[in-house]
Protein backbone atom coordinates (compact mmCIF):
# COMPACT_ATOMS: atom_id res chain seq x y z
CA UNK A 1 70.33 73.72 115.17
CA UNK A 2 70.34 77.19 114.29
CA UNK A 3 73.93 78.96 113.36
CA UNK A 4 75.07 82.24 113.53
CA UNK A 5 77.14 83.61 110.49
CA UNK A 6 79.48 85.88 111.61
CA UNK A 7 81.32 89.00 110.13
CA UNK A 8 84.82 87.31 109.20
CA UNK A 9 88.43 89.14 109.71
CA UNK A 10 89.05 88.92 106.07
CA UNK A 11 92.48 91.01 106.86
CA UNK A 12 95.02 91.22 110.21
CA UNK A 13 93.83 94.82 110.92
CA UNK A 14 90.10 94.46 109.68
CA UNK A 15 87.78 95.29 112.88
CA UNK A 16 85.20 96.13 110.87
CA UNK A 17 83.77 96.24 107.63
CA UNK A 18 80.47 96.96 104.61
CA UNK A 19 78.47 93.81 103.66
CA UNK A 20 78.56 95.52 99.78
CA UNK A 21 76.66 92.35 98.49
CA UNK A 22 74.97 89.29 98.80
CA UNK A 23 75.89 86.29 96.91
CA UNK A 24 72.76 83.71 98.31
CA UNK A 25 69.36 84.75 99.54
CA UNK A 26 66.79 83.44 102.39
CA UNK A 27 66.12 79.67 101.64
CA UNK A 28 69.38 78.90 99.60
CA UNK A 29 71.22 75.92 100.15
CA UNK A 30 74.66 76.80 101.08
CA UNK A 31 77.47 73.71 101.35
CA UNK A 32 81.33 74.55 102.54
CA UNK A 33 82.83 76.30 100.16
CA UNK A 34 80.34 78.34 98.62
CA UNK A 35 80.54 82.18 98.22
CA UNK A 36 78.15 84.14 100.30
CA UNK A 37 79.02 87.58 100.06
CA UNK A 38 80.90 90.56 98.97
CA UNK A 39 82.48 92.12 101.57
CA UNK A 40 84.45 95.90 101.78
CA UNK A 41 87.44 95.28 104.16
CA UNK A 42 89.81 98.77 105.20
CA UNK A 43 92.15 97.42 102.35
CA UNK A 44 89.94 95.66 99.57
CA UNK A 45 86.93 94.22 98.44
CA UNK A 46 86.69 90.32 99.24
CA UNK A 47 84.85 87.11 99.10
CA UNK A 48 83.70 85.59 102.12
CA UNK A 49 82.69 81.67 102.28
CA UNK A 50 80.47 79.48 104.27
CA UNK A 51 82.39 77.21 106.05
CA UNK A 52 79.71 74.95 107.08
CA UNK A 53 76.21 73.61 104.45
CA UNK A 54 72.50 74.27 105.28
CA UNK A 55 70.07 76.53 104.51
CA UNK A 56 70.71 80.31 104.74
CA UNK A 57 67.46 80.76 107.21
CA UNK A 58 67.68 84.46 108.18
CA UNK A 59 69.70 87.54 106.19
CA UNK A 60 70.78 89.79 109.68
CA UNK A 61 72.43 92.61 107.43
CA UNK A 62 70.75 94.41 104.85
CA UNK A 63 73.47 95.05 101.42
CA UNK A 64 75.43 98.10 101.85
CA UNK A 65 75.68 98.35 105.76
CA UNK A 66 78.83 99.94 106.72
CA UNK A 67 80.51 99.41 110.11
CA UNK A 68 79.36 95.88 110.68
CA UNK A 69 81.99 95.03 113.59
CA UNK A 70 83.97 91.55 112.95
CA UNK A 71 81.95 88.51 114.97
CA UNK A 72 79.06 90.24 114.98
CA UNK A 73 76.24 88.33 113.80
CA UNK A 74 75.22 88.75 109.58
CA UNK A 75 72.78 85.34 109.10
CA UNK A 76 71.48 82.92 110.11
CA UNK A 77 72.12 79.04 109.26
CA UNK A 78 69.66 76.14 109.88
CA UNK A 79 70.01 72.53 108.99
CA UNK A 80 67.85 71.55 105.65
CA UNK A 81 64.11 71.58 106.47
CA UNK A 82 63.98 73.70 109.75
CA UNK A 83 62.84 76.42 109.87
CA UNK A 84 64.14 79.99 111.99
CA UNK A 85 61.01 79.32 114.55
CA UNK A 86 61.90 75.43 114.85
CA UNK A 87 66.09 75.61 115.10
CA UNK A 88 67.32 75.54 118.01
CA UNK A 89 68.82 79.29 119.30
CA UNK A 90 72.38 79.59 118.64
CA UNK A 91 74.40 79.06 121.62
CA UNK A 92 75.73 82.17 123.22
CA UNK A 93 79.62 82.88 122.32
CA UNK A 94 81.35 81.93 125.82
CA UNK A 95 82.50 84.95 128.25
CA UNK A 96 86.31 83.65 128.35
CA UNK A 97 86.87 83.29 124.70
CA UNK A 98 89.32 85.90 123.49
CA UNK A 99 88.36 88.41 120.63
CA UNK A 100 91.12 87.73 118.72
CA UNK A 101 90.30 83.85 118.84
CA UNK A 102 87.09 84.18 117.72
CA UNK A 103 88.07 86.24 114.86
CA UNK A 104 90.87 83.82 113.80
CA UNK A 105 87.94 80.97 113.69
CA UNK A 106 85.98 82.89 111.43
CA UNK A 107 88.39 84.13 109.21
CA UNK A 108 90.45 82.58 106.63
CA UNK A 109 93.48 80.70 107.27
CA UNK A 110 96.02 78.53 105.75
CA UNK A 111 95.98 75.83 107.82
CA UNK A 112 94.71 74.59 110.96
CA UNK A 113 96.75 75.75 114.06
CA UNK A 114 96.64 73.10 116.74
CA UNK A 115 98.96 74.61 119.28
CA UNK A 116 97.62 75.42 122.79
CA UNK A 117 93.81 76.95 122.28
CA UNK A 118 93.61 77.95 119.06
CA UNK A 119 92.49 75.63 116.62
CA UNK A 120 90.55 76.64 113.57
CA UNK A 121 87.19 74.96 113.14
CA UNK A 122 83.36 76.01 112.01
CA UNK A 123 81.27 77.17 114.87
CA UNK A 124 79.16 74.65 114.19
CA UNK A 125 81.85 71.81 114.77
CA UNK A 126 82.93 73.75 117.65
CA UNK A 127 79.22 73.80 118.98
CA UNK A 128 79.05 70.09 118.18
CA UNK A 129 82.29 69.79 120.38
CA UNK A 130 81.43 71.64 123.09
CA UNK A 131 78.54 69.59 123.41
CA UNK A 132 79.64 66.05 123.03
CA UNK A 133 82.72 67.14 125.13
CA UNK A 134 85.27 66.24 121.98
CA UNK A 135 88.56 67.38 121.74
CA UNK A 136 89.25 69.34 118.74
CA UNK A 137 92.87 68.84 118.51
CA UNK A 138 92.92 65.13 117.53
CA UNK A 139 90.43 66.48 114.71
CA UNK A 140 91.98 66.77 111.20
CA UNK A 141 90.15 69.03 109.25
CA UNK A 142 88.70 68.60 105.51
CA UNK A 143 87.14 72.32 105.04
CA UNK A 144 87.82 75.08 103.47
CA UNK A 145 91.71 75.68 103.97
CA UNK A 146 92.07 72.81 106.55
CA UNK A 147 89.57 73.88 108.45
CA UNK A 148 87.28 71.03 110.99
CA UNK A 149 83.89 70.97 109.60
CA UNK A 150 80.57 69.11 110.64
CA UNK A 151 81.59 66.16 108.82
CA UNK A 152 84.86 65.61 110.78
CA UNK A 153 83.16 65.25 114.19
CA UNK A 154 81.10 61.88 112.56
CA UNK A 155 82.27 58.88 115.43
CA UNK A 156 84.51 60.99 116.78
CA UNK A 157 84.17 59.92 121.05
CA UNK A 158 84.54 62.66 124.30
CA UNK A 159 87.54 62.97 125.34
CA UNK A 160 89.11 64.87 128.62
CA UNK A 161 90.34 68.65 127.46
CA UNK A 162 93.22 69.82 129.48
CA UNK A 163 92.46 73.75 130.74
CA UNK A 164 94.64 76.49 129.11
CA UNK A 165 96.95 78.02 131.12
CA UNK A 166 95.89 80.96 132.58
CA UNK A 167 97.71 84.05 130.71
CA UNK A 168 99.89 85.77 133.92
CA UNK A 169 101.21 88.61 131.75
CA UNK A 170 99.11 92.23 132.67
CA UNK A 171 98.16 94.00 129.45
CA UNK A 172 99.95 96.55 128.84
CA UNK A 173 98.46 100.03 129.49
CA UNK A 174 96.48 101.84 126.68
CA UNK A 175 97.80 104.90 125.84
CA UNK A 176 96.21 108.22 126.77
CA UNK A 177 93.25 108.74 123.75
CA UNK A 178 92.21 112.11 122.17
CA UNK A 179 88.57 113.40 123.53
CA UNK A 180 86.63 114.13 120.00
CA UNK A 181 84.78 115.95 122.06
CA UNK A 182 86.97 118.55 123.64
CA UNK A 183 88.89 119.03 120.05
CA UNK A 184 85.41 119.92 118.58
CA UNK A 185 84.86 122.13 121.53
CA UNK A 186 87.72 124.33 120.63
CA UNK A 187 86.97 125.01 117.23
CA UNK A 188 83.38 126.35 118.68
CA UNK A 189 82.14 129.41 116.08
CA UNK A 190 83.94 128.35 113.19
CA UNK A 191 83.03 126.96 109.72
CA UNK A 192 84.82 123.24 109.08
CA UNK A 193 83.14 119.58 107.44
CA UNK A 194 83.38 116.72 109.81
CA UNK A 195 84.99 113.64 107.81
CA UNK A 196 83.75 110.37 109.65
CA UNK A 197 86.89 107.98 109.49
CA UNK A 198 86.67 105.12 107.22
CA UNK A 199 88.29 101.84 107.45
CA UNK A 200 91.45 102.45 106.02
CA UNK A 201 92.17 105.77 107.65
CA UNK A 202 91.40 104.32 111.20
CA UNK A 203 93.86 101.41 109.90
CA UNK A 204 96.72 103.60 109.21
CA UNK A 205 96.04 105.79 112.08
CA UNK A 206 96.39 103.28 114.18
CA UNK A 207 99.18 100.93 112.63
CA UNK A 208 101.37 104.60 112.34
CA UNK A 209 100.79 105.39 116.00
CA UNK A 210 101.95 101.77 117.32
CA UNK A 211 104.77 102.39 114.86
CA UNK A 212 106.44 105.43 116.07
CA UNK A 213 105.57 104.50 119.99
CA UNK A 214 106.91 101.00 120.17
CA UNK A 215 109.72 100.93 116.96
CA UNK A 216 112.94 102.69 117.98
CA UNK A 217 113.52 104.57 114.62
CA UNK A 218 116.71 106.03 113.77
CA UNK A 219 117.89 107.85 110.56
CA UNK A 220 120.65 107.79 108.27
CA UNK A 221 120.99 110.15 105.03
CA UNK A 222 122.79 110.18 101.77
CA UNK A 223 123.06 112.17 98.48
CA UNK A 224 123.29 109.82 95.18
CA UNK A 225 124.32 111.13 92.08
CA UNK A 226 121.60 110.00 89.34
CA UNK A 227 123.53 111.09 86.37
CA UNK A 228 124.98 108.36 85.19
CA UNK A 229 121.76 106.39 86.02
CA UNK A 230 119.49 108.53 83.68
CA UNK A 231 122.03 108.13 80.94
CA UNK A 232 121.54 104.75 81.38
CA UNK A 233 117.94 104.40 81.76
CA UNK A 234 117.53 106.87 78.42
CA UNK A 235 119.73 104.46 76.36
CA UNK A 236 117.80 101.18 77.93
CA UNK A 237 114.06 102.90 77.41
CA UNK A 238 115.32 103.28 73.81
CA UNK A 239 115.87 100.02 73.07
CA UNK A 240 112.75 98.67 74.78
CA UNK A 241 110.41 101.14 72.95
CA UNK A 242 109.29 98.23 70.20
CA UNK A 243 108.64 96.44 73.30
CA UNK A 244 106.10 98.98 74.74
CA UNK A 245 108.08 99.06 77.88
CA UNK A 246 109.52 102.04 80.12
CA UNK A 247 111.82 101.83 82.96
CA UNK A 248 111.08 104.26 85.88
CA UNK A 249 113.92 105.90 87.86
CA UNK A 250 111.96 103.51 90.64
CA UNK A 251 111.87 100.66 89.05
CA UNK A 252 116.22 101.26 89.26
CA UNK A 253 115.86 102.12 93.07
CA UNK A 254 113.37 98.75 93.56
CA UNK A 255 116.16 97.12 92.04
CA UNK A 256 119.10 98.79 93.84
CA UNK A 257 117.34 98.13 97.21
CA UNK A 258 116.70 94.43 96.47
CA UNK A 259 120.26 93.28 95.34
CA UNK A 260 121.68 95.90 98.43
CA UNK A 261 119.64 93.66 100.75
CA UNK A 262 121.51 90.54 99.50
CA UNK A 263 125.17 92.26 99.08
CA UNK A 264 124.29 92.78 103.06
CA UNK A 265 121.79 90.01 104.40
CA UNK A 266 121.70 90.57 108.05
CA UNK A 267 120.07 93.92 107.21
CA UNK A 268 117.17 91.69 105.43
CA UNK A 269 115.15 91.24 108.65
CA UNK A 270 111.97 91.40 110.41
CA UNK A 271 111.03 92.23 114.12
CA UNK A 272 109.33 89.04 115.51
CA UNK A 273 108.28 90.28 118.84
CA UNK A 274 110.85 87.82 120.85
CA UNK A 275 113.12 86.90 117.66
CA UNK A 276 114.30 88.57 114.54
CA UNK A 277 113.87 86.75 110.99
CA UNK A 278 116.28 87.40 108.75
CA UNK A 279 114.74 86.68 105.05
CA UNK A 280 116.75 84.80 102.00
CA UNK A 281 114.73 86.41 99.48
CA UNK A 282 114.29 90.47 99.09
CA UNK A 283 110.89 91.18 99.23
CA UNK A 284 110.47 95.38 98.81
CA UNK A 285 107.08 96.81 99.80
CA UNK A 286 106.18 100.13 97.69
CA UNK A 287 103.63 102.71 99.38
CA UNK A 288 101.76 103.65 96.24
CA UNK A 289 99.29 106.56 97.30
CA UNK A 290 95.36 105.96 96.36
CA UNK A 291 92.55 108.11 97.46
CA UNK A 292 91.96 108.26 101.06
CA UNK A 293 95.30 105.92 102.14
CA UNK A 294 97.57 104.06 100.96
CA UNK A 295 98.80 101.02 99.86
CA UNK A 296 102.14 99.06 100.23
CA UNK A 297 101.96 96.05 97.86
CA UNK A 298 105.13 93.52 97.75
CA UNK A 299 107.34 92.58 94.87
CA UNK A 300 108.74 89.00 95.84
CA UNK A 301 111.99 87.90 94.98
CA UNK A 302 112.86 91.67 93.54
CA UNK A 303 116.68 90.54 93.43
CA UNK A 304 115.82 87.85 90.79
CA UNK A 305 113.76 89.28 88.68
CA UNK A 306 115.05 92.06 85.35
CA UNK A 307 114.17 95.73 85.60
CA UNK A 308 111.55 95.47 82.84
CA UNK A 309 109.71 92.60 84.75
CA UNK A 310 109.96 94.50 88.34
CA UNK A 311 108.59 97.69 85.93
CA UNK A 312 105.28 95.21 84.66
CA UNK A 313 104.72 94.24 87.97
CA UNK A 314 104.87 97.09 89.72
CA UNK A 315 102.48 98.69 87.25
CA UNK A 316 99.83 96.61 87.89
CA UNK A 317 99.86 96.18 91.91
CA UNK A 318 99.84 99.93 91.34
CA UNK A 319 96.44 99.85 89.10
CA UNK A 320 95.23 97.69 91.10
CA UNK A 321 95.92 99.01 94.56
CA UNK A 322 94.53 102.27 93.49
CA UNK A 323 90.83 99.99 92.39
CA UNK A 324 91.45 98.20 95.71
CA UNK A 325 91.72 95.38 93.64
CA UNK A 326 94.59 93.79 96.01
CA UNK A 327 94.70 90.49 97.59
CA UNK A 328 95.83 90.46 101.16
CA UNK A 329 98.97 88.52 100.24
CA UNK A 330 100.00 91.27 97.96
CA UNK A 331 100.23 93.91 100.30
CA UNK A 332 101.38 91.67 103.84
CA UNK A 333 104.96 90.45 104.47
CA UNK A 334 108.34 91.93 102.82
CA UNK A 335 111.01 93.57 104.96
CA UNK A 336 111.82 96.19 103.49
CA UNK A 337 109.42 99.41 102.07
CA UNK A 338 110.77 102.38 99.69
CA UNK A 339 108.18 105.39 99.80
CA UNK A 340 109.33 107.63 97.14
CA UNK A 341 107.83 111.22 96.74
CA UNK A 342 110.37 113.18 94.35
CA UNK A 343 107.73 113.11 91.61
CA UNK A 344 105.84 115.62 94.07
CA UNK A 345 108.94 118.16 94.26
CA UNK A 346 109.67 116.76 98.07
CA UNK A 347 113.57 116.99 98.05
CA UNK A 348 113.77 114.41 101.32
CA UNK A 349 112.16 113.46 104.24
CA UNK A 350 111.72 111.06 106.82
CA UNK A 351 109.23 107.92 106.35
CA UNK A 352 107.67 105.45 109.32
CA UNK A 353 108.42 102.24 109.18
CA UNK A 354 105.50 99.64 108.94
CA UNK A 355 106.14 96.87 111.05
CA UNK A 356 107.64 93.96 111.09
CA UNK A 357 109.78 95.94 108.26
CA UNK A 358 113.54 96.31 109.46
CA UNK A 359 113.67 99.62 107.65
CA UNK A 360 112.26 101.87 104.74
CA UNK A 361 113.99 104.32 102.47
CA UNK A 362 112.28 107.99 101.63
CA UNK A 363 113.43 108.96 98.64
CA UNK A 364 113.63 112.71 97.41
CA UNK A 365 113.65 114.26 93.70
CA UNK A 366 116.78 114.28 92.00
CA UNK A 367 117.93 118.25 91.68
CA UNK A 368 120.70 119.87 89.91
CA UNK A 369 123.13 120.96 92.50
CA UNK A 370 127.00 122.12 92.27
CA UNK A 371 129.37 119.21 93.42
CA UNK A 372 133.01 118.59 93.35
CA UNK A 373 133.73 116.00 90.95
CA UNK A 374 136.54 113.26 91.37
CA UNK A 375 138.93 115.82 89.95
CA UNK A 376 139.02 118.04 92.98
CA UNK A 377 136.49 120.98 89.57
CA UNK A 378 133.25 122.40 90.15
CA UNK A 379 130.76 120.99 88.89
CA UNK A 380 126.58 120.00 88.16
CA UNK A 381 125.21 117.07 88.99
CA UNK A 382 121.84 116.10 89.61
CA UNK A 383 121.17 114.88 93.28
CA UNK A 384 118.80 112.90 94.93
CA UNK A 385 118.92 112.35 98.45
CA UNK A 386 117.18 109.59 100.30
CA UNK A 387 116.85 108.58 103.81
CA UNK A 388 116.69 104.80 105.78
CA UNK A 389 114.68 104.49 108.68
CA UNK A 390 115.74 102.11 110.85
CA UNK A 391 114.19 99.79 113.30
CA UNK A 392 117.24 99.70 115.86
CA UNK A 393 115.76 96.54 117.17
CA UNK A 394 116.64 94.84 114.07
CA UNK A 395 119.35 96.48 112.40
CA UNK A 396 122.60 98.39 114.36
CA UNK A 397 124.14 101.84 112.88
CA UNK A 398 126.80 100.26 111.14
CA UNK A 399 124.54 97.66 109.64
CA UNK A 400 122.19 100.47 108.07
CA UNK A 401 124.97 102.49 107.15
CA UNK A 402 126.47 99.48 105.32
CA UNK A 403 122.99 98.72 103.63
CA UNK A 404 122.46 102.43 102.71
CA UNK A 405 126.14 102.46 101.48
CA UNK A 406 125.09 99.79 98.93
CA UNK A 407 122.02 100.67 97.81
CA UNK A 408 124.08 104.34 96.61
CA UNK A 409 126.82 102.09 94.83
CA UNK A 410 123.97 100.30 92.68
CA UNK A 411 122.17 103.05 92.01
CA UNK A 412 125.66 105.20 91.09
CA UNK A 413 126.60 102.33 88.94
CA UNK A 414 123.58 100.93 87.60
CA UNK A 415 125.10 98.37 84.46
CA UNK A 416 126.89 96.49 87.27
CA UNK A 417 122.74 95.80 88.44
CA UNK A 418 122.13 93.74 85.45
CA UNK A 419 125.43 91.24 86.08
């Protein structure tokens, strides 16, 4: 029997992507496991496995395609010994099945999800299924990732399948969409280059509009004296020049944020859609700018870890975020993002947050300004002011102003940071 190889969802917001390489040819062998090709998601550049063995019969997409839609048909598999002309035609992907069901079985996953319809199996086992009538969710799978293989389905018997319950909730209305073509029409008669979208643009465009529609953002501000901070960072960078290392003024605020979100917990939570989740560990995202986009990879466990290990790290998702060398797990989860700008000049400004994040800080460049010192004198400090976004859904004005509040006393009094 003849199966189709499908474009995988190698990411959450991949709906498309370039087959940059192949790993087999026509007439290879393939068993689960194996690599098959390179392929360019919006975010990275990944692997993508075969999930069931056979021969790779057919080769659908030629290296270097761009725009090859997720699900949509890249090889073709046949059993060892058939041939494309003798294998039976794949069977036709059934009407009901739900886009984002399909891509879930042909994507990565950690485990197999056996709740309601989605369970995560090979479309071959699942062809195997359909036709022997078995039920999939007595199955345990031995794939890749816990995935149901072939294999699995060997003297497994029919059994009756309950029908999923019909979903009664509408969809919720699309929102009005820009017409290309009436934009281009205005700009009739004059000179301009047309820039086709690429994956990662159309990501963030999209991910940035559901944000500010559907996330009730609100916005608090504070100045922070840095002062003592740089003083303190000058003496530390000092000492740790035989080690090769120096501290950024963000490596202090990735700190500052981290410990804030444990000095007030309830502020270290996610939107869930129904529920919130309120993390134990402070996981801070950092948008670090690359060509085209950006990136917002994830230092776990910030709190724990010392300034010159948060500085390594954050190094190096940096380097590699701007080779789109990333993994998807270093960029997904945290829940909490800093986007910090004052090495452009920008004195402040006001960031999106990028859900399920509870809130992001946009952080300024620190400026000499006149204050009046504890003394009631005039004086010069330098200044940085920084503003939290907040998802209200998640975190109250209070709350924000009491996270906000902390993160200025750590980064006002940053020796008390390494207690």
């Amino acid at each position: 029997m003849a199966v189709e190889i499908l474009m995988p969802a190698l990411s959450p917001t991949m709906e498309e992507g370039t087959l940059a390489k192949w790993l087999v040819k026509e007439g290879d062998t393939v068993q689960s496991g194996d690599l098959l090709a390179e392929i360019e998601t919006d975010k990275a550049t990944m692997e993508f496995e075969a999930v069931d063995e056979g021969v790779i019969g057919k080769l659908l997409v030629a290296e270097g395609t761009a725009a090859v839609k997720v699900n949509s048909p890249i090889a073709i598999l046949v059993e060892d010994g058939e041939t494309i002309s003798q294998a039976a035609p794949p069977l036709a992907t059934p009407a009901s099945t739900a886009p984002s069901e399909t891509a879930a079985a042909a994507a990565p996953v950690a485990a197999p999800v056996k709740s309601g319809t989605r369970i995560f199996a090979s479309p071959l086992a699942k062809r195997i299924a359909a036709d022997k009538g078995i039920d999939l969710t007595g199955i345990t799978g031995s794939g890749p990732k816990g995935r149901i293989v072939k294999a699995d389905l060997q003297g497994a018997t029919s059994a009756p399948k309950t029908a999923a319950p019909m979903d009664k909730a509408a969809p919720a209305p699309m929102p009005a969409q820009t017409n290309p073509d009436a934009i281009t029409r205005m700009y009739e008669g004059r000179d301009y280059e047309e820039i086709p979208l690429d994956g990662m643009r159309k990501t963030i465009a999209a991910r940035l509009t559901e944000a500010k529609q559907t996330i009730p953002h609100f916005y608090l501000r504070r100045d922070i004296q840095l002062d003592a901070l740089l003083s303190f960072r000058s003496q530390l960078n000092k000492q740790l020049a035989h080690r090769d290392i120096k501290l950024s003024v963000n490596d202090f605020i990735i700190k500052a944020c981290a410990l804030a979100l444990q000095q007030v917990p309830a502020a270290n939570a996610v939107w869930a859609g129904d529920r919130t989740l309120q993390m134990n560990a402070s996981d801070v995202a950092v948008a670090v700018a690359i060509e085209g986009g950006l990136f917002t990879p994830v230092l776990q466990d910030a709190e724990s870890k010392s300034l010159s290990a948060l500085s390594a790290e954050m190094k190096d998702l940096a380097t590699r975020a701007r080779d789109r060398k990333l993994a998807p797990h270093e960029y997904q989860g945290g829940s909490f993002a800093i986007s910090n700008l004052g090495m452009m000049g920008i004195e402040n400004f006001d960031a999106v947050i990028n859900p399920p994040h509870g809130a992001i800080l946009a952080v300024g460049a620190g400026v000499k300004k006149p204050v009046v010192t504890e003394t009631g004198e005039l004086g010069i400090a330098t200044v940085m002011s920084v503003t939290l976004s907040v998802d209200h859904r998640v975190i109250d004005g209070a709350l924000g102003a009491q996270l906000l509040s902390a993160i200025k006393d750590n980064l006002e009094n940053p020796m008390a940071m390494l207690a």
